[in-house]
N, C-alpha and C. Protein backbone atom coordinates (compact mmCIF):
# COMPACT_ATOMS: atom_id res chain seq x y z
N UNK A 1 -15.35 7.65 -4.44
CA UNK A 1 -14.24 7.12 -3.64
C UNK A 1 -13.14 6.60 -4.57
N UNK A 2 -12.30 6.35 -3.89
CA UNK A 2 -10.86 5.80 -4.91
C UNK A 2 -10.15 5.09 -3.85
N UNK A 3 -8.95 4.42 -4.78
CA UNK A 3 -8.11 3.11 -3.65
C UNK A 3 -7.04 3.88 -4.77
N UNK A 4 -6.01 4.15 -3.05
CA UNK A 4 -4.48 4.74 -3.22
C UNK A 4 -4.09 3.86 -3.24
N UNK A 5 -2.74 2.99 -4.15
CA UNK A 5 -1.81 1.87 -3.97
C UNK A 5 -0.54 2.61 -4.04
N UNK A 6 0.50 1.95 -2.77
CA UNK A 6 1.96 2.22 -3.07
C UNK A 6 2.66 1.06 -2.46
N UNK A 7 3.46 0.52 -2.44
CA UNK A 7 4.12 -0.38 -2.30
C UNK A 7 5.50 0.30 -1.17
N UNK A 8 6.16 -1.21 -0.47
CA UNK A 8 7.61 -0.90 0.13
C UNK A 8 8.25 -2.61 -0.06
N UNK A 9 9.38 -1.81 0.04
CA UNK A 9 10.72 -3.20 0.01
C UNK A 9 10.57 -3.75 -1.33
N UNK A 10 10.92 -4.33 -1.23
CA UNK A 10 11.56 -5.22 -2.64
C UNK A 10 11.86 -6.86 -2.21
N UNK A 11 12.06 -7.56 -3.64
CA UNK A 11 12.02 -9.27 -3.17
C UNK A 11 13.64 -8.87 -2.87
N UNK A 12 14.81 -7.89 -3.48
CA UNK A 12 16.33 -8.18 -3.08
C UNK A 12 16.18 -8.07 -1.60
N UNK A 13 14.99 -7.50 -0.88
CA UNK A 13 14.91 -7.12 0.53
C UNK A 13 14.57 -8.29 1.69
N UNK A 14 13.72 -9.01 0.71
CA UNK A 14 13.18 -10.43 1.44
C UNK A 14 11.80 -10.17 1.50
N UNK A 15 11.10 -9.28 1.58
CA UNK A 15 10.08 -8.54 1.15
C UNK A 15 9.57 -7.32 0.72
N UNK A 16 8.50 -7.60 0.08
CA UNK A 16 7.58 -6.57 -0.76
C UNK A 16 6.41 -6.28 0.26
N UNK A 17 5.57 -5.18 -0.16
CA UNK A 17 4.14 -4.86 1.05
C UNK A 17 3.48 -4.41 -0.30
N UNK A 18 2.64 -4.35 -0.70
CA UNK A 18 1.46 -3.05 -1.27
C UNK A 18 0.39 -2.66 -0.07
N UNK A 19 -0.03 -1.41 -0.11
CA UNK A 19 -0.78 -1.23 0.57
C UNK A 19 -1.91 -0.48 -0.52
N UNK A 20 -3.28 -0.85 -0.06
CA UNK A 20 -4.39 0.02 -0.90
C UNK A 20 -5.66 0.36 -0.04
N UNK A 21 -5.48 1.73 0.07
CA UNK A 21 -6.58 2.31 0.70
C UNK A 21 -8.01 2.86 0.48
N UNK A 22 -8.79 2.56 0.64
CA UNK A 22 -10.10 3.32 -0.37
C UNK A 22 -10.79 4.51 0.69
N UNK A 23 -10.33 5.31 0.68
CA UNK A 23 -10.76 6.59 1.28
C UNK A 23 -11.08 7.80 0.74
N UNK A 24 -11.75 8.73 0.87
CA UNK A 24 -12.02 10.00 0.05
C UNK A 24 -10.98 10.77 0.13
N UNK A 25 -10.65 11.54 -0.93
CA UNK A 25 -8.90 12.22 -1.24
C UNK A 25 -9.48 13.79 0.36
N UNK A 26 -10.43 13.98 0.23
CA UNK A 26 -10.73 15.05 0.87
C UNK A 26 -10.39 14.50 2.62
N UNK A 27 -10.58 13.21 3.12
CA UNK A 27 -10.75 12.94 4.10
C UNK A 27 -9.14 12.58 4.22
N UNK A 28 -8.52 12.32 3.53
CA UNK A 28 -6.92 12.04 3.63
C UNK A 28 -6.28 13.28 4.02
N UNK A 29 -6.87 14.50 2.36
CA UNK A 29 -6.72 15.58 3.23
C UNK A 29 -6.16 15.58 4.21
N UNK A 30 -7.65 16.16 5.34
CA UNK A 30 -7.88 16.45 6.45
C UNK A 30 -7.16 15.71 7.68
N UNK A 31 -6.80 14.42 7.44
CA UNK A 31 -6.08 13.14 8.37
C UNK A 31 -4.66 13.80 8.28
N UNK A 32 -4.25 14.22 6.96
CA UNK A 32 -2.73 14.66 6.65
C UNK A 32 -2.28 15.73 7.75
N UNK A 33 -3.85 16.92 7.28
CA UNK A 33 -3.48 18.22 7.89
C UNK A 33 -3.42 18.16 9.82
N UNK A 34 -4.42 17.50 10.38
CA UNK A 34 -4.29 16.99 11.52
C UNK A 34 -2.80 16.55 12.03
N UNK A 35 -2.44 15.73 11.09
CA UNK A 35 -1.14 14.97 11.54
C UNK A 35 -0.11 15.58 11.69
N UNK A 36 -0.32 17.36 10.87
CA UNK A 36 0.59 18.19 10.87
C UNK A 36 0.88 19.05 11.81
N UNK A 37 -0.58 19.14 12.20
CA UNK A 37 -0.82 20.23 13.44
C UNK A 37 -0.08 19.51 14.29
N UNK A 38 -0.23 18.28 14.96
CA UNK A 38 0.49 18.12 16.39
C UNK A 38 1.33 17.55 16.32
N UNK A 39 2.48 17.25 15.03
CA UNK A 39 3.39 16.96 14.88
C UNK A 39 4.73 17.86 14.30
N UNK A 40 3.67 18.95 14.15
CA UNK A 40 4.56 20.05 13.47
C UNK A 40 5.46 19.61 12.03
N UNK A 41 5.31 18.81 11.40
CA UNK A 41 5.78 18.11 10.48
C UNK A 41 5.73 18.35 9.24
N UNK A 42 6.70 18.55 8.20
CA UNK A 42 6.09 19.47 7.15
C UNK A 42 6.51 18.65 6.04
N UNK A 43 6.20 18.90 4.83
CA UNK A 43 6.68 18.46 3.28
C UNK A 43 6.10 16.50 3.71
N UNK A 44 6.73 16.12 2.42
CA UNK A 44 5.81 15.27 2.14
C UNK A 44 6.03 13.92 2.91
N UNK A 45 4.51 13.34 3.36
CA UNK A 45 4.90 12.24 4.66
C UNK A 45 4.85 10.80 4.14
N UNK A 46 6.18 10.51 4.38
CA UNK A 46 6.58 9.11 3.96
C UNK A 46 7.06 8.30 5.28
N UNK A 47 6.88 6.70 5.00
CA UNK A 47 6.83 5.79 6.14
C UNK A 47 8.13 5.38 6.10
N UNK A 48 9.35 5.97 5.49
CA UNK A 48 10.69 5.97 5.69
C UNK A 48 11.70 7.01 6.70
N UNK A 49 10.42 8.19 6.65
CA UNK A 49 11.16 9.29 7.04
C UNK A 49 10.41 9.75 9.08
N UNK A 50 9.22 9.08 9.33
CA UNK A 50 8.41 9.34 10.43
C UNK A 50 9.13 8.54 11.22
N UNK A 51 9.10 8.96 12.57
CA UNK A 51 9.11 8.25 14.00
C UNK A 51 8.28 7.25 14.56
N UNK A 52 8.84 6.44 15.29
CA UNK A 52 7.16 5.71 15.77
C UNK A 52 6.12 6.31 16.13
N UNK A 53 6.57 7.05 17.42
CA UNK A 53 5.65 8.06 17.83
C UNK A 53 4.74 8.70 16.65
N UNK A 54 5.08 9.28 15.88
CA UNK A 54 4.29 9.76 14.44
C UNK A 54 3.79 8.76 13.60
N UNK A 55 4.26 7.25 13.66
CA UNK A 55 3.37 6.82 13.11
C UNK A 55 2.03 6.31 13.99
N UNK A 56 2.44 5.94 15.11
CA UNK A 56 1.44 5.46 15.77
C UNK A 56 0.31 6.97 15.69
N UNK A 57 0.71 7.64 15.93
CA UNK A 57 -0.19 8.82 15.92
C UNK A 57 -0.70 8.69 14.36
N UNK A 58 -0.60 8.09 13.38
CA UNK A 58 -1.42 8.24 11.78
C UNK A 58 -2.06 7.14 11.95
N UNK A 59 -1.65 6.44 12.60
CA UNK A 59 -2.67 5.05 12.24
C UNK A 59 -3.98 5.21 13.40
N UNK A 60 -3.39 6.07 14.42
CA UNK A 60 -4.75 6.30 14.86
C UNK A 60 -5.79 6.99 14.71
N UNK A 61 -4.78 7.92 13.52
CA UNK A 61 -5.84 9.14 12.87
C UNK A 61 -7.07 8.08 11.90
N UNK A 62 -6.05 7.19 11.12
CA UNK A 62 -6.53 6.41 10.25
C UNK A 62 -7.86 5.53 11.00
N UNK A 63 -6.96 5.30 11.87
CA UNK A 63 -8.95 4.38 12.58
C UNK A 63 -9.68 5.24 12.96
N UNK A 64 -9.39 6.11 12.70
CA UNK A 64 -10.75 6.72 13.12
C UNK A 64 -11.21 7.58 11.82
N UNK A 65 -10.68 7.25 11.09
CA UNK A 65 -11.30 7.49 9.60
C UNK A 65 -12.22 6.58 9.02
N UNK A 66 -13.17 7.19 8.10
CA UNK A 66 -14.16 6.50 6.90
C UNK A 66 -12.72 5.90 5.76
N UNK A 67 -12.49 4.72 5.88
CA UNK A 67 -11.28 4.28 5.69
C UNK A 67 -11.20 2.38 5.22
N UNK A 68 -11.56 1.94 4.32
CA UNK A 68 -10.89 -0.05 4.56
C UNK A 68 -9.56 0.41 3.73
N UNK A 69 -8.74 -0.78 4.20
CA UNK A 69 -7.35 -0.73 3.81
C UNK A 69 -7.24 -2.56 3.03
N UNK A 70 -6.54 -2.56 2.75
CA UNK A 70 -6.07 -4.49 2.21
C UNK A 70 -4.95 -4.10 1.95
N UNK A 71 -3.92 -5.16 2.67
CA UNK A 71 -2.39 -4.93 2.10
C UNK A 71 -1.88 -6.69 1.79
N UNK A 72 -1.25 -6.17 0.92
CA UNK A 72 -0.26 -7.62 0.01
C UNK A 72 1.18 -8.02 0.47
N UNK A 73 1.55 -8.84 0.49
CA UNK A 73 2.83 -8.90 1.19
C UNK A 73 3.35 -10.20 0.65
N UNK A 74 4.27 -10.03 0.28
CA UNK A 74 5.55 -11.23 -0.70
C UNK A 74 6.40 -11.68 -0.05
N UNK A 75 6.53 -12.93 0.37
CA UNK A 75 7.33 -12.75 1.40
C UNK A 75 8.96 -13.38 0.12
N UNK A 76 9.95 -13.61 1.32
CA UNK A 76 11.10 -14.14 0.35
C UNK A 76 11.24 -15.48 -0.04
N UNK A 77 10.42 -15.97 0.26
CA UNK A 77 10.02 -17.49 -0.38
C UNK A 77 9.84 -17.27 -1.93
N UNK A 78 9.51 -16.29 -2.08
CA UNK A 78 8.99 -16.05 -3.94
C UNK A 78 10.50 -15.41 -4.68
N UNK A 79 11.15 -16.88 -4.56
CA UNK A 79 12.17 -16.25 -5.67
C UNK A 79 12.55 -16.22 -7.38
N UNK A 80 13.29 -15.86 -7.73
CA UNK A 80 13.30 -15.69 -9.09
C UNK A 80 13.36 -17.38 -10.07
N UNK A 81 13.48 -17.63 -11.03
CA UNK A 81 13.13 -18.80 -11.81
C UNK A 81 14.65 -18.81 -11.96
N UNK A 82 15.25 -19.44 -12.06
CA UNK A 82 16.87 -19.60 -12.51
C UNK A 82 17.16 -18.71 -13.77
N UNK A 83 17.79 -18.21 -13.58
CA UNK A 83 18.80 -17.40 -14.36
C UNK A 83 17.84 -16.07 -14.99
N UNK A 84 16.36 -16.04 -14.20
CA UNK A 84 15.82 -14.70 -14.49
C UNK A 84 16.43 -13.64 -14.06
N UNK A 85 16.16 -12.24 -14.43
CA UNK A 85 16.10 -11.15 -14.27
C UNK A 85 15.91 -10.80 -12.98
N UNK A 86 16.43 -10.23 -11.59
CA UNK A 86 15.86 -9.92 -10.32
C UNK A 86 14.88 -9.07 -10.63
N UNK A 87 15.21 -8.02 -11.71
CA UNK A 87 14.78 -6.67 -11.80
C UNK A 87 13.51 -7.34 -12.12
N UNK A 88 13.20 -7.88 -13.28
CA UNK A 88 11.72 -8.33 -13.90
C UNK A 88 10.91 -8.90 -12.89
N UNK A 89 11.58 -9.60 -11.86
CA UNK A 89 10.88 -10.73 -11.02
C UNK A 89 10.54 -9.39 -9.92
N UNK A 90 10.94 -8.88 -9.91
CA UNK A 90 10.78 -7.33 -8.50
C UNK A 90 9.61 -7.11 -9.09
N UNK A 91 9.15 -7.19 -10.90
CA UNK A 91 8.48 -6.25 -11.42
C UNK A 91 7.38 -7.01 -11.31
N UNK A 92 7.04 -8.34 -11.50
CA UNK A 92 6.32 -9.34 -11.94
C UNK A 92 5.47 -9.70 -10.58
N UNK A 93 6.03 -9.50 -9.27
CA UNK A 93 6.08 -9.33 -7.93
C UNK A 93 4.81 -8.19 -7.47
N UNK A 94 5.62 -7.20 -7.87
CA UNK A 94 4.55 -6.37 -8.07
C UNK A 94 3.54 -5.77 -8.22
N UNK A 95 3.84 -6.07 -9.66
CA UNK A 95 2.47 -6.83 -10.56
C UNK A 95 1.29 -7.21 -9.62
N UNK A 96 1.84 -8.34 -9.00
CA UNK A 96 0.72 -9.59 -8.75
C UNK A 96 0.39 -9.04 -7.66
N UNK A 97 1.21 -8.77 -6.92
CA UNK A 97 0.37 -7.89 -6.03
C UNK A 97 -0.78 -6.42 -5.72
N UNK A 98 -0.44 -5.88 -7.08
CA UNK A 98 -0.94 -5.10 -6.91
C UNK A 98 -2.60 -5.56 -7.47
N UNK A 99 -2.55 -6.35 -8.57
CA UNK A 99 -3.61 -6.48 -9.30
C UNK A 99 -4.24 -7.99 -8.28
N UNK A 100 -3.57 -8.52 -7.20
CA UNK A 100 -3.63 -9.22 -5.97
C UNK A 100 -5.33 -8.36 -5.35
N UNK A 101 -4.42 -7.11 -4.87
CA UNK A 101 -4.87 -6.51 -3.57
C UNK A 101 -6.19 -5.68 -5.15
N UNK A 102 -6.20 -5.31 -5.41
CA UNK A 102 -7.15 -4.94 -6.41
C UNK A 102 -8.29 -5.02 -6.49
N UNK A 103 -8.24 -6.72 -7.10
CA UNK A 103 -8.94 -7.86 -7.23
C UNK A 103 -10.07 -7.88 -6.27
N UNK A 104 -9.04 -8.16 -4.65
CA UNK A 104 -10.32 -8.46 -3.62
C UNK A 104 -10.82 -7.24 -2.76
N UNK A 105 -10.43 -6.07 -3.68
CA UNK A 105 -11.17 -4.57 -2.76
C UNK A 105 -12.36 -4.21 -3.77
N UNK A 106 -12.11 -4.36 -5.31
CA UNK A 106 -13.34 -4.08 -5.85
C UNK A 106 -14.68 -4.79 -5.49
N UNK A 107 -14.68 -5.87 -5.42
CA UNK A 107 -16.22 -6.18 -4.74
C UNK A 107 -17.01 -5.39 -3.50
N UNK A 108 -16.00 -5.26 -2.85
CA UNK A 108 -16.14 -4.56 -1.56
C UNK A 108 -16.50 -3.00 -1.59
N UNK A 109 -16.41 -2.29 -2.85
CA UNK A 109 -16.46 -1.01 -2.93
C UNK A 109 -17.70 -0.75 -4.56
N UNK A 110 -18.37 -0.68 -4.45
CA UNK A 110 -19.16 -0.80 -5.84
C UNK A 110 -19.07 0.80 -5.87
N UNK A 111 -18.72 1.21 -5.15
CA UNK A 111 -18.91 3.64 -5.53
C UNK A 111 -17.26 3.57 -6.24
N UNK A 112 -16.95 2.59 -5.88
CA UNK A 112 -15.13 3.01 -6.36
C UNK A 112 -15.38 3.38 -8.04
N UNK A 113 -14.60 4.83 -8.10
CA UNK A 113 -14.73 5.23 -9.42
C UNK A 113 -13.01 5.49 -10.14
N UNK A 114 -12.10 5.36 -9.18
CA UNK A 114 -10.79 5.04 -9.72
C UNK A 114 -9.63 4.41 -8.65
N UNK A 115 -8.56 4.10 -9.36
CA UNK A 115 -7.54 3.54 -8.58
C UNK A 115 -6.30 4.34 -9.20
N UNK A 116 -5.92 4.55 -8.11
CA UNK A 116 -4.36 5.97 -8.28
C UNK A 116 -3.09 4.72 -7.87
N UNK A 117 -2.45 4.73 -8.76
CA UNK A 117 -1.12 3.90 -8.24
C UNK A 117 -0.31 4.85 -8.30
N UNK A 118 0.98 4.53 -7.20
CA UNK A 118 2.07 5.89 -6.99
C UNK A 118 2.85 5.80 -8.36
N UNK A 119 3.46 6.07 -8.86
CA UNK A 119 4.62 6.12 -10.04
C UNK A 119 5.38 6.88 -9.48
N UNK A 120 6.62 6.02 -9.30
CA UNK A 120 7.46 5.87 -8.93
C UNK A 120 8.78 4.80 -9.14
N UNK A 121 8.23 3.64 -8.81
CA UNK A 121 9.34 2.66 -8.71
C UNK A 121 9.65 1.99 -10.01
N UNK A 122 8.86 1.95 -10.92
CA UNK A 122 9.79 1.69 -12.43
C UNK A 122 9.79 2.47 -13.58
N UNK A 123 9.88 2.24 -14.69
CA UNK A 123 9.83 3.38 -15.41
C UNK A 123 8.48 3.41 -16.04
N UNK A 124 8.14 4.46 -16.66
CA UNK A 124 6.88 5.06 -17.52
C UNK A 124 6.25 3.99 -18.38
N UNK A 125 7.61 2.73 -19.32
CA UNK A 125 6.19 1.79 -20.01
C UNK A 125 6.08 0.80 -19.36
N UNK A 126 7.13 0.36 -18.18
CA UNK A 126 6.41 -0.98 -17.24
C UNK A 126 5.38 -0.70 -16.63
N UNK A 127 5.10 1.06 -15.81
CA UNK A 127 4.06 1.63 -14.97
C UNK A 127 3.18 1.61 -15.88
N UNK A 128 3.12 2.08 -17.39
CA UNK A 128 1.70 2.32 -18.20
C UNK A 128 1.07 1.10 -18.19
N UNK A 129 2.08 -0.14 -18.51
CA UNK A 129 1.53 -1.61 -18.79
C UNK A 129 1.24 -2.20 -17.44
N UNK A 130 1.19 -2.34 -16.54
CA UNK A 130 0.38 -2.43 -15.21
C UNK A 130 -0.69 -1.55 -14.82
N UNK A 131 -0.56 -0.39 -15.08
CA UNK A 131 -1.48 0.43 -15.13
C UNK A 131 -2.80 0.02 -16.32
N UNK A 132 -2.74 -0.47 -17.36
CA UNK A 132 -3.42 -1.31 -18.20
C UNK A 132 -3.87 -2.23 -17.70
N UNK A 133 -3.68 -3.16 -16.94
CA UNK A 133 -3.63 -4.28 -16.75
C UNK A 133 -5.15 -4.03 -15.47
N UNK A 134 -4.66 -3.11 -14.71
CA UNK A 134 -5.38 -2.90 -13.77
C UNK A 134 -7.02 -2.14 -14.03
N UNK A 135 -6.60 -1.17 -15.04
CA UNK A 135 -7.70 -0.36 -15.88
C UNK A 135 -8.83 -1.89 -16.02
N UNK A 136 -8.04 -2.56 -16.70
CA UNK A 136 -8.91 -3.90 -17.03
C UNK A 136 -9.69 -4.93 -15.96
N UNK A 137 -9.18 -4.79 -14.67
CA UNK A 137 -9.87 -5.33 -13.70
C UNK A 137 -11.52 -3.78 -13.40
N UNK A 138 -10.73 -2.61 -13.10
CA UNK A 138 -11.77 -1.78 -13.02
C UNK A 138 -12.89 -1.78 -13.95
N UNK A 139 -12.47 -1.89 -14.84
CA UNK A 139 -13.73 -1.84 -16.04
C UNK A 139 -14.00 -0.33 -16.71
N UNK A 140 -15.05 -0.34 -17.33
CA UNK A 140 -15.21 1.05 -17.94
C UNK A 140 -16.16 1.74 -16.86
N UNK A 141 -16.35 1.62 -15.34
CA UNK A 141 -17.29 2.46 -14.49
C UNK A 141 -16.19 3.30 -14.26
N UNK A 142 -14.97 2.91 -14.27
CA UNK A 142 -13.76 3.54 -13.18
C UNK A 142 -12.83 4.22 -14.09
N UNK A 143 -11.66 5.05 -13.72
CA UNK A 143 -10.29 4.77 -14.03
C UNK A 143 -9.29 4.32 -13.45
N UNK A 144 -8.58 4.60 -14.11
CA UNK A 144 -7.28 3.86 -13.33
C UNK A 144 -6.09 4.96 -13.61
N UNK A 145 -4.89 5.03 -12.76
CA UNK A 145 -3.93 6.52 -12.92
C UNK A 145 -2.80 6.03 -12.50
N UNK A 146 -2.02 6.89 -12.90
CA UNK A 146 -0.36 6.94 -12.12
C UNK A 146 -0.25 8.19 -11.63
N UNK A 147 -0.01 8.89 -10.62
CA UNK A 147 0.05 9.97 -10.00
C UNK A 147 1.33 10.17 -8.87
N UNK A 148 2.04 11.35 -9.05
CA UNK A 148 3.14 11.18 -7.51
C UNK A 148 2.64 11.04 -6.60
N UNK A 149 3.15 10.57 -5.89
CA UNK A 149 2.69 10.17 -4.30
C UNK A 149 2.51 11.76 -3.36
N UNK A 150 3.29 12.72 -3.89
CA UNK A 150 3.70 13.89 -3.15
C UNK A 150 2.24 14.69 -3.67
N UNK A 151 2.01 14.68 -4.41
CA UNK A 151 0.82 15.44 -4.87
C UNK A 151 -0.95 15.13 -4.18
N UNK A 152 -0.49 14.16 -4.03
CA UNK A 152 -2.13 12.77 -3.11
C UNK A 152 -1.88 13.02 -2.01
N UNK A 153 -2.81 13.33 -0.78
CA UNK A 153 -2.92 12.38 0.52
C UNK A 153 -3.09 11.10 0.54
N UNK A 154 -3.34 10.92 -0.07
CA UNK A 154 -4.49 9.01 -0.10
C UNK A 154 -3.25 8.45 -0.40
N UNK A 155 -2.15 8.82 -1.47
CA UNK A 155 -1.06 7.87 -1.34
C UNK A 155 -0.34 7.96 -0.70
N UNK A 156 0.01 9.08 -0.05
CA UNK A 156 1.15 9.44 1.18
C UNK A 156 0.79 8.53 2.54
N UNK A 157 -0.49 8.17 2.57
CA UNK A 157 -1.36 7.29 4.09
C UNK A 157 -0.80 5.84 3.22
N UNK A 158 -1.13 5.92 2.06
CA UNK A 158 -0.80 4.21 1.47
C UNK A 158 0.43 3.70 1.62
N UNK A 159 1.44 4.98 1.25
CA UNK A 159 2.87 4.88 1.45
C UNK A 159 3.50 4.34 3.02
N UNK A 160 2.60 5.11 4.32
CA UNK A 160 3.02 4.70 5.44
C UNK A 160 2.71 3.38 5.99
N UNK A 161 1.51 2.82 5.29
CA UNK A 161 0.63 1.68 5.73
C UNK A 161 1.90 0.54 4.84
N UNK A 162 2.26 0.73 3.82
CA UNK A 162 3.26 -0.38 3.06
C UNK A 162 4.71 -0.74 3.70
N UNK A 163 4.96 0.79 4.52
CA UNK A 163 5.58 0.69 5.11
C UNK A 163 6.28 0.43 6.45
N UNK A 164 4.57 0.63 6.86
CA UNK A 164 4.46 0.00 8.41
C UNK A 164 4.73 -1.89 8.25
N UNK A 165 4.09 -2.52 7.33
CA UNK A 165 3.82 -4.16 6.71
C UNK A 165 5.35 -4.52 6.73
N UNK A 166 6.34 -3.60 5.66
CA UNK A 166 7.05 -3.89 5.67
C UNK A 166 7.97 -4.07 6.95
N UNK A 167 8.19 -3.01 7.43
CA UNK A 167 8.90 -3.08 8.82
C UNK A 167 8.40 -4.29 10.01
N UNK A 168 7.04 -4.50 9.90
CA UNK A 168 6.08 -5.21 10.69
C UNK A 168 7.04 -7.03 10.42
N UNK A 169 7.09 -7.21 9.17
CA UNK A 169 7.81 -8.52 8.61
C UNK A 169 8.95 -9.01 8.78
N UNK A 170 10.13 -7.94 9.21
CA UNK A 170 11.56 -7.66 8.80
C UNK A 170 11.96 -7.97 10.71
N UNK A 171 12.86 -8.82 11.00
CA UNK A 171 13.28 -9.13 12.03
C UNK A 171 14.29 -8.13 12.67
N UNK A 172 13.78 -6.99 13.48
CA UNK A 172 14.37 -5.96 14.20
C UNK A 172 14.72 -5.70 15.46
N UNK A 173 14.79 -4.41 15.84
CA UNK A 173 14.43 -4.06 17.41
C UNK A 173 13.28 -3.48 17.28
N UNK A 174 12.90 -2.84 16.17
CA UNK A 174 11.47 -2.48 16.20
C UNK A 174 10.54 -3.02 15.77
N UNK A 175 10.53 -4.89 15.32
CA UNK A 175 9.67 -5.34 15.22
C UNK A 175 8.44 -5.57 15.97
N UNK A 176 8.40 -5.28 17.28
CA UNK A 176 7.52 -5.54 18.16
C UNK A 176 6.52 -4.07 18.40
N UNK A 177 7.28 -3.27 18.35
CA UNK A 177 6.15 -1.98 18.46
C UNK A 177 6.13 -1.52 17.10
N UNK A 178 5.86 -2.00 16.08
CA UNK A 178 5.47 -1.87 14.62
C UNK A 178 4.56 -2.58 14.67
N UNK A 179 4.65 -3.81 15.12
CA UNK A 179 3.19 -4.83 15.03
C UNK A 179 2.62 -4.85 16.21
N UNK A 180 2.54 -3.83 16.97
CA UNK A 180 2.16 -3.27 18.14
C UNK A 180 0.87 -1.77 17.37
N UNK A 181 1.36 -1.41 16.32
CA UNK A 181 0.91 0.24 15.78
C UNK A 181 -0.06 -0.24 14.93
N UNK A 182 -0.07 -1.38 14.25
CA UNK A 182 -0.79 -2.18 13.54
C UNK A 182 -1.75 -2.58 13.96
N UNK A 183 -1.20 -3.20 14.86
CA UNK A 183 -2.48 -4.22 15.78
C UNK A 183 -4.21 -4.18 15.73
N UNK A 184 -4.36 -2.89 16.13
CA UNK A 184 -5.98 -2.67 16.58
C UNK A 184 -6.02 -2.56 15.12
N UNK A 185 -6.34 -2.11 13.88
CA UNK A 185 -6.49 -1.57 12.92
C UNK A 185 -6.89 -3.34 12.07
N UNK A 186 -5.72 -4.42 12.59
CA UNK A 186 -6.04 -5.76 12.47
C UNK A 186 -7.02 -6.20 12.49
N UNK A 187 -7.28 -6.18 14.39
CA UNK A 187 -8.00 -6.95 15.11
C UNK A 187 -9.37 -6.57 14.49
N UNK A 188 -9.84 -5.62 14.44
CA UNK A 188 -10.96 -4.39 13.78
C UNK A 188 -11.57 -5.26 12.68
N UNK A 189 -10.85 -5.61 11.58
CA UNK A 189 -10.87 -5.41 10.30
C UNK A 189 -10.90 -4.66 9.59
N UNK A 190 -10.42 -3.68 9.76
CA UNK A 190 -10.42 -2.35 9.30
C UNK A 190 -8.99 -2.32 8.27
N UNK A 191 -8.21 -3.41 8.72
CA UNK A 191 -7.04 -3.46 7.02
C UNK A 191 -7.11 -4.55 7.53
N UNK A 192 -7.10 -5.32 6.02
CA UNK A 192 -6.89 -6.43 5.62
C UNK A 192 -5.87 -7.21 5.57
N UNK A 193 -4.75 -8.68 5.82
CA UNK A 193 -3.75 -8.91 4.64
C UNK A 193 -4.15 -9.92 4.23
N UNK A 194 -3.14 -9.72 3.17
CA UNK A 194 -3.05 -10.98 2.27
C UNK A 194 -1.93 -11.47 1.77
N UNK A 195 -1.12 -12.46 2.28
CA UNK A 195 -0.27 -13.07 1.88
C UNK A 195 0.30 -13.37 0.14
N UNK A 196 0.95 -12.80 -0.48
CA UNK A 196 1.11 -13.62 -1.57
C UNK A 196 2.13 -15.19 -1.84
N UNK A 197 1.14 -15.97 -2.49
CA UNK A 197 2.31 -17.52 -2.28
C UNK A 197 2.43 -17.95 -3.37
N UNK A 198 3.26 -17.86 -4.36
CA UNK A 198 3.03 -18.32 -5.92
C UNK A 198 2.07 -17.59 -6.62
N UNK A 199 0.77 -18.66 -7.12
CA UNK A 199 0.01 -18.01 -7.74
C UNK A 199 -1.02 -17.58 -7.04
N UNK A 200 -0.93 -18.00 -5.72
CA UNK A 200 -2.31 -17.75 -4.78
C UNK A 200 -2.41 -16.72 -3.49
N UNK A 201 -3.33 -16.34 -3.16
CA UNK A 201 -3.29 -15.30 -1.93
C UNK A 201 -3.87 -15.80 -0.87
N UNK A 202 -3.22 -15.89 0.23
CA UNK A 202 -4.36 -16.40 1.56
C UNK A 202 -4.87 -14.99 1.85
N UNK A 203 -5.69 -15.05 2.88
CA UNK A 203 -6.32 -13.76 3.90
C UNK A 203 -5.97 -14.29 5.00
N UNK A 204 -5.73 -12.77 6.31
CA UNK A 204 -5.63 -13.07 7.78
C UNK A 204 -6.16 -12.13 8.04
C-alpha cells in the first residue's frame, strides 16, 4: 500500500488543505476508470476543474473503496513572523503539514511501503528537502517519492479530497453542498482531519 499526498490553497488564500490517502495505486486505478465511464470525462482529474455533481459522484466512489484518508488544514490564523518571507512561510506551512498528516497515518498502516508526494508546487531542492524529511519519518521499511500528479491515480483522488477541504473552509455559495459531499465520508471515519495550530494538531 502507499499514501498519495497533494495539497490546495495557500496561507496568501487564508488556507492550506493536504490531503493523504493510503489506497492501492491499482484500486485508484479502477475508482478513476469508473469515474470516467459515467462521467464521460477525460485527461487528468483535478478538484479545480470537476463539477459538484462529479465530485460528489468520486467521493462516493471513494467510500466505497478499500481506502483511510487524513487531511491537514491551516487555517489563516497561521501567519507569517514579521518581516518573513510569505513564500517560505507557504513553504514551512506545508512542510508541517505534510509531515503533520504523515506522522499520524503511519501507525495506522504498518503494510505502508511508500509515500508519493505530488511535485508540483515548489521547486526541485525545497521538494527534495521535504521529501527527506519525510523519507525520515518512514524509515528504511518504506520509500518516499515525488511523482506528477497526472501520472498516479492515488494522487489525482488526493488532489480532489485537498480540494474538496479547501473549498469546504472558504466562505461561499458553495460552501454548504461541499460540506454536504464530505459529510458521510466524516461521519464514517473513513477521512480524518486535523487542524493545524502553531506547533500542534487537534483531530475531529
Amino acid at each position: 500500500m502507499a499514501i498519495y499526498c497533494d495539497e490546495s490553497g495557500g496561507v496568501g488564500r487564508g488556507v492550506m488543505t493536504l490531503a493523504a490517502i493510503d489506497i492501492d495505486e491499482s484500486v485508484a486505478e479502477a475508482l478513476l476508470a469508473r469515474f470516467r465511464t459515467v462521467t464521460g470525462y477525460h485527461g487528468e482529474v483535478k478538484g479545480s476543474r470537476i463539477d459538484l455533481a462529479e465530485r460528489a459522484l468520486l467521493f462516493e466512489l471513494i467510500k466505497d473503496s478499500v481506502s483511510s484518508i487524513t487531511i491537514g488544514i491551516a487555517i489563516s490564523a497561521l501567519v507569517p513572523e514579521k518581516n518573513a518571507d510569505r513564500g517560505d512561510h507557504d513553504m514551512q506551512v506545508y512542510a508541517a503539514l505534510l509531515e503533520d498528516v504523515v506522522t499520524a497515518m503511519l501507525p495506522e498502516i504498518p503494510g505502508c511501503d511508500s509515500v508519493i508526494i505530488d511535485d508540483g508546487r515548489y521547486g526541485p531542492e525545497t521538494l527534495n528537502a521535504i521529501r527527506a524529511d519525510i523519507a525520515k519519518l518512514v524509515g528504511p521499511c518504506g520509500t518516499t517519492q515525488l511523482e506528477h500528479s497526472h501520472r498516479l491515480a492515488g494522487l489525482q483522488i488526493a488532489d480532489v479530497i485537498a480540494n474538496t477541504f479547501y473549498n469546504r473552509a472558504l466562505v461561499t455559495e458553495r460552501q454548504g453542498r461541499i460540506a454536504a459531499i464530505a459529510a458521510p465520508l466524516l461521519e464514517s471515519g473513513q477521512i480524518k482531519m486535523r487542524v493545524l495550530g502553531g506547533k500542534n494538531a487537534a483531530t475531529s
